[in-house]
N, C-alpha and C. Protein backbone atom coordinates (compact mmCIF):
# COMPACT_ATOMS: atom_id res chain seq x y z
N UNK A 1 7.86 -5.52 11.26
CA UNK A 1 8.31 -6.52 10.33
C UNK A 1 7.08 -7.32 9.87
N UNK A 2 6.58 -7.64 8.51
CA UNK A 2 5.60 -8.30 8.13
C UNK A 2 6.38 -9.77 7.62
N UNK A 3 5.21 -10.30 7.13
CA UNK A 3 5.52 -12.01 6.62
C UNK A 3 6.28 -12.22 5.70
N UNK A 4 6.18 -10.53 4.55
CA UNK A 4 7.00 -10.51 3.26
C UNK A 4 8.21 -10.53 4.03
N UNK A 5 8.52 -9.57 4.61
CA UNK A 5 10.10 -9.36 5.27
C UNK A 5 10.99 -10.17 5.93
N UNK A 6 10.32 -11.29 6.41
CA UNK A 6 11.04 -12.04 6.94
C UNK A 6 11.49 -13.09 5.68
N UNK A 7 10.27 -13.73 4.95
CA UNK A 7 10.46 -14.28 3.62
C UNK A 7 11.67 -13.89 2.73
N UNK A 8 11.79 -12.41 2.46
CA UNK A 8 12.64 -11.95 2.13
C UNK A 8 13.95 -11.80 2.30
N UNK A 9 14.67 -11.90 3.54
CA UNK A 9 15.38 -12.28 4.81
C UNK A 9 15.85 -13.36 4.42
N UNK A 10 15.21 -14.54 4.85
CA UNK A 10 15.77 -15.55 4.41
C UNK A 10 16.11 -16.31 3.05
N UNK A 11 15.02 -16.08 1.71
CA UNK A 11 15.56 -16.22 0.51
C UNK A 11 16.68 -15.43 0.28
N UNK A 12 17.34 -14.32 1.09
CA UNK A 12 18.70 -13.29 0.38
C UNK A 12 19.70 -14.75 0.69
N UNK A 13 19.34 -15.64 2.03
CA UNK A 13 20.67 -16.68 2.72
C UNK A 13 20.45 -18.25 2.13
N UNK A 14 19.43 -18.49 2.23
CA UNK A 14 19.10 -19.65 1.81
C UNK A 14 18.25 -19.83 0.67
N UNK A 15 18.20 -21.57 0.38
CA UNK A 15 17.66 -21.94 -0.94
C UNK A 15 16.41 -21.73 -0.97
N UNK A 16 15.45 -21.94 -2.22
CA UNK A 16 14.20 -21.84 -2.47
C UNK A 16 13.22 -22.54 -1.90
N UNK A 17 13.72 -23.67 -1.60
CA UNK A 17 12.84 -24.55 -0.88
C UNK A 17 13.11 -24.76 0.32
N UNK A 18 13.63 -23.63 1.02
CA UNK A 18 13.68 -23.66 2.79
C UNK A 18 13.18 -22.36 2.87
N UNK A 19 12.68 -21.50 1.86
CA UNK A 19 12.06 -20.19 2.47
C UNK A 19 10.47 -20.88 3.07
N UNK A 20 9.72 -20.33 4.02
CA UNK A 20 8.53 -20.74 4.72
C UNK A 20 7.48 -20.07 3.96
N UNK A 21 6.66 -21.12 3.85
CA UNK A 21 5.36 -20.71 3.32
C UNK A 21 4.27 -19.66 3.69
N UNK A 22 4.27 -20.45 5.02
CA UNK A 22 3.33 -19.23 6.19
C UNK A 22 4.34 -18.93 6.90
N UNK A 23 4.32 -17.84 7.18
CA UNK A 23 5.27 -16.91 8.61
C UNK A 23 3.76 -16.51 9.70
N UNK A 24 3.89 -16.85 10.69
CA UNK A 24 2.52 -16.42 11.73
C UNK A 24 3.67 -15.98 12.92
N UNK A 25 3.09 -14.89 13.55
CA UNK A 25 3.52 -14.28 14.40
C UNK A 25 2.51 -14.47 15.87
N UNK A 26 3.32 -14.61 17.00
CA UNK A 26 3.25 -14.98 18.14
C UNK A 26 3.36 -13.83 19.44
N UNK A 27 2.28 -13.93 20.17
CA UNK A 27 2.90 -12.72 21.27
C UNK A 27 4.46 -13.44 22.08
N UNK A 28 3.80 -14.99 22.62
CA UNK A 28 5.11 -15.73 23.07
C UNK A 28 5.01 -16.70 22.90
N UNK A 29 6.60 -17.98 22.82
CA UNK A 29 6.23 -18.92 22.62
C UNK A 29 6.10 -19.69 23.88
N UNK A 30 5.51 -20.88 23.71
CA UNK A 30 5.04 -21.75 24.60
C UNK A 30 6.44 -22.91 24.82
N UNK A 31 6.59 -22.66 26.74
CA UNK A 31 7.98 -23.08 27.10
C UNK A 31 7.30 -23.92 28.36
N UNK A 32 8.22 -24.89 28.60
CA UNK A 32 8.43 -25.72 29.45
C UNK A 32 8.75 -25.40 30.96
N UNK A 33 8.81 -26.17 31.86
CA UNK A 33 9.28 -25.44 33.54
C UNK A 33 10.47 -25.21 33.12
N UNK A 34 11.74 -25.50 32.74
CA UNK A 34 12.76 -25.24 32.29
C UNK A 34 13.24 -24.57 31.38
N UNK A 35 12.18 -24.07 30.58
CA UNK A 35 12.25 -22.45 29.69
C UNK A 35 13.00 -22.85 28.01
N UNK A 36 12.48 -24.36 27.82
CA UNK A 36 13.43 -24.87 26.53
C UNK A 36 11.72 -24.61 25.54
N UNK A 37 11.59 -23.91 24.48
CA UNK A 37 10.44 -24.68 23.66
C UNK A 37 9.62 -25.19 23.31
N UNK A 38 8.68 -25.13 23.31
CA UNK A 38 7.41 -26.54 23.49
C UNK A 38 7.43 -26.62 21.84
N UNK A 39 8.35 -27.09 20.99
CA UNK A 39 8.13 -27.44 18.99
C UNK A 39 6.72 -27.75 18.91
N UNK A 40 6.61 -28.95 19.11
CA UNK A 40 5.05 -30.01 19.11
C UNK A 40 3.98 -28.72 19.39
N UNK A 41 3.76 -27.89 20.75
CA UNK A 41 3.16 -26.86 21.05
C UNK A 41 2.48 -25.90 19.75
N UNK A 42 3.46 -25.44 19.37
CA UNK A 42 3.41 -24.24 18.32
C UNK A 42 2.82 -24.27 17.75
N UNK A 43 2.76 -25.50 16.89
CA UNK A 43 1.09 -25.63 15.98
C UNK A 43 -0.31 -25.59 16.30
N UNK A 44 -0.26 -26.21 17.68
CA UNK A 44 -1.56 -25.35 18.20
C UNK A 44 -2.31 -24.24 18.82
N UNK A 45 -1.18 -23.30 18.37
CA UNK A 45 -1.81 -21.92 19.04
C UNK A 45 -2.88 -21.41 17.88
C-alpha cells in the first residue's frame, strides 16, 4: 500500500479537507506500559 492509496481510501469516505497531506509509514507505533498510544510521540519519530 503506498501514500497515494491510502489518500485515495479515504477521499472515496470523507471530505476534502480531512484527506492527509503526508501519509508516513511506521515499522511500530510508540506505546505506553499499558499498550494505549503515545499521539504527542508520533511526531517525533
Amino acid at each position: 500500500m503506498s501514500a497515494d492509496d491510502v489518500r485515495g481510501w479515504v477521499r472515496a469516505d470523507l471530505s476534502r479537507f480531512a484527506v492527509p497531506r503526508d501519509v508516513e509509514f511506521v515499522a511500530e507505533l510508540p506505546r505506553n506500559a499499558t499498550g494505549k498510544v503515545m499521539h504527542r510521540d508520533l511526531r517525533r519519530q
